[in-house]
C-alpha atoms as a PDB file:
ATOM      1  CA  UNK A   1      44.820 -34.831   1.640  1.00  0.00           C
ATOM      2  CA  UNK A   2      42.244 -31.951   0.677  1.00  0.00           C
ATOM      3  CA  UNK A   3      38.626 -33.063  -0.967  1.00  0.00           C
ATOM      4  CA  UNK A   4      37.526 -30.880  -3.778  1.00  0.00           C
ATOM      5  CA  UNK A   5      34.260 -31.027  -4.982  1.00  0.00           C
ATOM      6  CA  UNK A   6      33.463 -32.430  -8.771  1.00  0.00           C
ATOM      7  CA  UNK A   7      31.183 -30.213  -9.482  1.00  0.00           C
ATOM      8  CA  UNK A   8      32.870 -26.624  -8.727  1.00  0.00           C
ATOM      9  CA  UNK A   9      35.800 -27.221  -7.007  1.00  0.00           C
ATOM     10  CA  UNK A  10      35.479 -25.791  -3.626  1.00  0.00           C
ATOM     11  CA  UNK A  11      37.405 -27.089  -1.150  1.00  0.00           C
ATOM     12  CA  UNK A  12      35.464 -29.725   1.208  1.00  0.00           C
ATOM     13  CA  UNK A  13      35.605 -29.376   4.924  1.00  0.00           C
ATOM     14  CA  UNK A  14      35.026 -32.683   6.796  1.00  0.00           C
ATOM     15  CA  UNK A  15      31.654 -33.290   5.244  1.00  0.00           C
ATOM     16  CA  UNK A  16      30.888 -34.776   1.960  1.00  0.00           C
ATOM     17  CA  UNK A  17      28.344 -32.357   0.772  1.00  0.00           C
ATOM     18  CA  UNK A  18      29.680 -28.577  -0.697  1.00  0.00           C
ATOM     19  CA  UNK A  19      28.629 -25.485   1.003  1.00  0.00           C
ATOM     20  CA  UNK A  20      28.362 -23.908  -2.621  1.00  0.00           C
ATOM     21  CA  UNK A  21      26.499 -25.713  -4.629  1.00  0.00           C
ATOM     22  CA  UNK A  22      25.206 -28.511  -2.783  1.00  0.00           C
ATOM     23  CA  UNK A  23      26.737 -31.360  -4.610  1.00  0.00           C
ATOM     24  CA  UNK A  24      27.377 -34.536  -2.485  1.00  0.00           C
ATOM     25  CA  UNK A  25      31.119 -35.687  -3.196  1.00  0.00           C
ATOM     26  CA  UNK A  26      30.924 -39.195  -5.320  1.00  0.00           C
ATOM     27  CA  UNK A  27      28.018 -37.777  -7.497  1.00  0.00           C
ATOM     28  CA  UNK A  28      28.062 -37.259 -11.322  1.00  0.00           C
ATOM     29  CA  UNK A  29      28.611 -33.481 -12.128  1.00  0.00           C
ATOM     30  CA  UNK A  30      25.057 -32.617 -14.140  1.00  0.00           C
ATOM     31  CA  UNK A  31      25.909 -28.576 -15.075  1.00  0.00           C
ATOM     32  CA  UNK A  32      29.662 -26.506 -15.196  1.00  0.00           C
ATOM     33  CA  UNK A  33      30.623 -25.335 -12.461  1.00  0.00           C
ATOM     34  CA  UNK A  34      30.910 -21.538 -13.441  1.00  0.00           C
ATOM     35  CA  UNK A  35      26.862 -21.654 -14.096  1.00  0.00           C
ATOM     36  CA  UNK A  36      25.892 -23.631 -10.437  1.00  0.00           C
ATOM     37  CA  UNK A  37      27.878 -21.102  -8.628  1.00  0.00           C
ATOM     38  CA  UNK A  38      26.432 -17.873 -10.547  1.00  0.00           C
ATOM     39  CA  UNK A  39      23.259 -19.398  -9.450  1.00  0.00           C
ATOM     40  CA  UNK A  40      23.859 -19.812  -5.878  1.00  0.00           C
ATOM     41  CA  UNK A  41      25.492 -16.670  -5.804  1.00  0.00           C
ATOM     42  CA  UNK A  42      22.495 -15.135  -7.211  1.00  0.00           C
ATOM     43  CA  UNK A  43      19.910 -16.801  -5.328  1.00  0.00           C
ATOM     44  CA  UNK A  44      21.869 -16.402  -2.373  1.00  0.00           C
ATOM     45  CA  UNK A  45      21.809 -12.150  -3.221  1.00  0.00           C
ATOM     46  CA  UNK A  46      18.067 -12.802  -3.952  1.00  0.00           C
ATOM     47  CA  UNK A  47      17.476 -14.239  -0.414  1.00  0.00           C
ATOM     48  CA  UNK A  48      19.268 -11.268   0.899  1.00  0.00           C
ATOM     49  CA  UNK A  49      17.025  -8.171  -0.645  1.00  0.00           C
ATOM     50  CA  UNK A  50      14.110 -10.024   0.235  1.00  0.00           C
ATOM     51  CA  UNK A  51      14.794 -10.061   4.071  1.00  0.00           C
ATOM     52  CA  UNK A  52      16.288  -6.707   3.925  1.00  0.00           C
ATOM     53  CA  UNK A  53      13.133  -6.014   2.112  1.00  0.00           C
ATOM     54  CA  UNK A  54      11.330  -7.443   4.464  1.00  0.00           C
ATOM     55  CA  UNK A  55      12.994  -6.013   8.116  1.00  0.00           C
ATOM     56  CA  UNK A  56      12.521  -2.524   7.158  1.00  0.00           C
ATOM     57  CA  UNK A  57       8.570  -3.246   6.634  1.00  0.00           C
ATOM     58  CA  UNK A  58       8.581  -5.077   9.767  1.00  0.00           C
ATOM     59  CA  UNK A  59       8.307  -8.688   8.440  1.00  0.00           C
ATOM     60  CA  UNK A  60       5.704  -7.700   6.344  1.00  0.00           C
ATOM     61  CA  UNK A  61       5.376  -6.862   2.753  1.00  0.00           C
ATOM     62  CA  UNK A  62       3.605  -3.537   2.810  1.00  0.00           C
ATOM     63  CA  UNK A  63       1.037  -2.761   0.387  1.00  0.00           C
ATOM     64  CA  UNK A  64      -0.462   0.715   0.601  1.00  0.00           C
ATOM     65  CA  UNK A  65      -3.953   1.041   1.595  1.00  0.00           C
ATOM     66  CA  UNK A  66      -6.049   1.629  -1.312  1.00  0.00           C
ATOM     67  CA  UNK A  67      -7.437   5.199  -1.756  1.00  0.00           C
ATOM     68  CA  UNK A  68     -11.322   6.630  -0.827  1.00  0.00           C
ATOM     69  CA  UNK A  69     -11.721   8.634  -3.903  1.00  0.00           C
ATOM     70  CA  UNK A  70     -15.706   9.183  -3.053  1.00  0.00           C
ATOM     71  CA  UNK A  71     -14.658  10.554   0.375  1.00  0.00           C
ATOM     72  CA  UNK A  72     -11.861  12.766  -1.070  1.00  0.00           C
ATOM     73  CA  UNK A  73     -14.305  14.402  -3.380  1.00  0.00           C
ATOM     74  CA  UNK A  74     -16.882  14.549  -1.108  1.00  0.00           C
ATOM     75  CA  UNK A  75     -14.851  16.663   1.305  1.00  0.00           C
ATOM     76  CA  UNK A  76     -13.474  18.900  -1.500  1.00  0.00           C
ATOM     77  CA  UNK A  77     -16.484  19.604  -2.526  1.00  0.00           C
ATOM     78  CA  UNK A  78     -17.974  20.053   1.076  1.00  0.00           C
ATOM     79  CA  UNK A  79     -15.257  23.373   1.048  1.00  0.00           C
ATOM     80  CA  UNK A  80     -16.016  24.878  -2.019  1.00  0.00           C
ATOM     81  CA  UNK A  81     -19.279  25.831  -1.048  1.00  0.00           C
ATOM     82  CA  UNK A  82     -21.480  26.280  -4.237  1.00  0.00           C
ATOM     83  CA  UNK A  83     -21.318  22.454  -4.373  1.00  0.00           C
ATOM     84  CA  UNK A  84     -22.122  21.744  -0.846  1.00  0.00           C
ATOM     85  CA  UNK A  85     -25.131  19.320  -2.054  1.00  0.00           C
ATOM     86  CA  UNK A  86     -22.795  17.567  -4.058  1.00  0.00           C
ATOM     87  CA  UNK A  87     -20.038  17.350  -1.027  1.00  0.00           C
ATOM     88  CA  UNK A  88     -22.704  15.819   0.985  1.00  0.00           C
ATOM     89  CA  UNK A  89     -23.949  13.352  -1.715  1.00  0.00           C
ATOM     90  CA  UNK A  90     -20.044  11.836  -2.120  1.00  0.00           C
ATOM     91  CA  UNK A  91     -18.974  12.181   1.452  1.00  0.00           C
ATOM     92  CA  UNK A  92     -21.883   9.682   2.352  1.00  0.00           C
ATOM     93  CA  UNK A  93     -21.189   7.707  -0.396  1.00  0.00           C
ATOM     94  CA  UNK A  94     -17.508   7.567   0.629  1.00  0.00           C
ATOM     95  CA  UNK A  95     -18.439   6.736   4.098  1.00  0.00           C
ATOM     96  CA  UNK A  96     -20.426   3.868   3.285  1.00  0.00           C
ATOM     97  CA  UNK A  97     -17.103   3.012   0.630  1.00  0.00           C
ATOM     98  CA  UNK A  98     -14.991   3.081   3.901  1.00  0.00           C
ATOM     99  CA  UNK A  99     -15.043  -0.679   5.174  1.00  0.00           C
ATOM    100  CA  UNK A 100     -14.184  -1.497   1.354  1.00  0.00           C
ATOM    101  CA  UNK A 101     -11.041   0.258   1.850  1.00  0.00           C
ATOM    102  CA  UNK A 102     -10.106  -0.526   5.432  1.00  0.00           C
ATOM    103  CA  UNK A 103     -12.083   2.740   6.511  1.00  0.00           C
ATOM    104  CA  UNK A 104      -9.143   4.492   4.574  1.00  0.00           C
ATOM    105  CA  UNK A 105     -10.751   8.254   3.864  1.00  0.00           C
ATOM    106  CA  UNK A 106     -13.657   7.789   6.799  1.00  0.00           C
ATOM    107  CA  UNK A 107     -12.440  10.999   8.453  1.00  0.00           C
ATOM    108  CA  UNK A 108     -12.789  12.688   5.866  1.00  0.00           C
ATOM    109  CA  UNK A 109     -15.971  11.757   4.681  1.00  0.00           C
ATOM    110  CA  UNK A 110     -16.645  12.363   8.245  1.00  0.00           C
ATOM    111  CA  UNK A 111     -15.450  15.570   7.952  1.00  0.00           C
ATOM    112  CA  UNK A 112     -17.293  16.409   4.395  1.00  0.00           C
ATOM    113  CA  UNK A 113     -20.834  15.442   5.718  1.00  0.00           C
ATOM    114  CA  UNK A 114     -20.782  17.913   8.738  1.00  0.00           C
ATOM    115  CA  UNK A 115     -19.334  20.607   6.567  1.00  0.00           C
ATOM    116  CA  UNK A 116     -21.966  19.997   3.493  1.00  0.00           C
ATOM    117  CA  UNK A 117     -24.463  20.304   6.252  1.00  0.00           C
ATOM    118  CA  UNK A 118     -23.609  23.334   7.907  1.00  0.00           C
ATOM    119  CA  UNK A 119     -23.260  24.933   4.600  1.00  0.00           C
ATOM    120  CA  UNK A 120     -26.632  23.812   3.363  1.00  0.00           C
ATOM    121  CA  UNK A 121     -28.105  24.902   6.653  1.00  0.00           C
ATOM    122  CA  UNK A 122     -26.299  28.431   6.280  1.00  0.00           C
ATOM    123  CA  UNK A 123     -27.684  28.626   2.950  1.00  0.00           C
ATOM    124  CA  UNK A 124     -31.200  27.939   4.011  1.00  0.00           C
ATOM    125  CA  UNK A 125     -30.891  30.613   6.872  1.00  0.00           C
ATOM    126  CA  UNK A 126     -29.278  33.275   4.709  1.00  0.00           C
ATOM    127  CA  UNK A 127     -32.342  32.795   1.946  1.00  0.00           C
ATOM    128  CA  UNK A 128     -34.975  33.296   4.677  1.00  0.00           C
ATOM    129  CA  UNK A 129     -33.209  35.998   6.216  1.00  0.00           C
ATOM    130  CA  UNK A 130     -32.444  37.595   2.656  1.00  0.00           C
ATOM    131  CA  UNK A 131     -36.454  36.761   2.280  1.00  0.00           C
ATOM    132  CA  UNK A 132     -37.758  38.347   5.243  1.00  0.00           C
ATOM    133  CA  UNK A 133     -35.714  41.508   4.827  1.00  0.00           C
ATOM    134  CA  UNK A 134     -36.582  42.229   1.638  1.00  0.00           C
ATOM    135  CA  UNK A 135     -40.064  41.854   2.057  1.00  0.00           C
ATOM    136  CA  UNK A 136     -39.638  44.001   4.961  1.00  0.00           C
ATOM    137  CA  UNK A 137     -37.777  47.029   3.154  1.00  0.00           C
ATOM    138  CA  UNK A 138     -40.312  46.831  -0.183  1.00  0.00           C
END
């Protein structure tokens, strides 16, 4: 003769404890059935997208790295030109930002401090130049 469990009415196989909702056969039936399996069902779906979720990130639960807005801006700035003093002033503010955000944007700040400083050098050496030949000519 076939054991059914109290509480939802699965079938039992050889053991007296259900495989869907956990109720030990003999005990007193404390919810409905329909509401203990919805919940099982629901955790079980629940347990599922979580390690789906977290297989495709590698076992991990990715969070993006947060973002170096100092060293963006100092590196746009770097390429504009007219602002090179300003490039350089971010870019070595974002480079000394970049442990704060797990050196995310260090390149780049990298990048904006050599390119602030070979446009401010440029600048100096045009004006002399510009200087020097006009004195020359007048």
């Amino acid at each position: 003769m076939a054991k059914f469990c109290k509480n939802c009415g699965t079938e039992l196989k050889g053991n007296n404890t259900c495989h869907n909702c956990g109720t030990v056969n003999g005990s007193t039936k404390t919810s409905t059935g329909n509401n203990n399996i919805n919940t099982n069902n629901n955790n079980a779906n629940n347990n599922y997208n979580n390690n789906y979720n977290n297989y495709n990130n590698g076992g991990y639960n990715y969070q993006p790295a947060p973002t170096n807005g100092m060293a963006i801006a100092g590196f746009v700035l770097s390429l504009l030109g007219c602002t090179s003093i300003l490039g350089l002033i971010f870019s070595i503010i974002g480079l000394t930002q970049a442990p704060k955000y797990n050196n995310n944007g260090k390149g780049l700040a990298i990048a904006g401090i050599c390119i602030s400083a070979f446009s401010i050098i440029a600048y100096i050496l045009w004006f002399f130049i510009y200087v020097i030949a006009y004195e020359t000519y007048h």
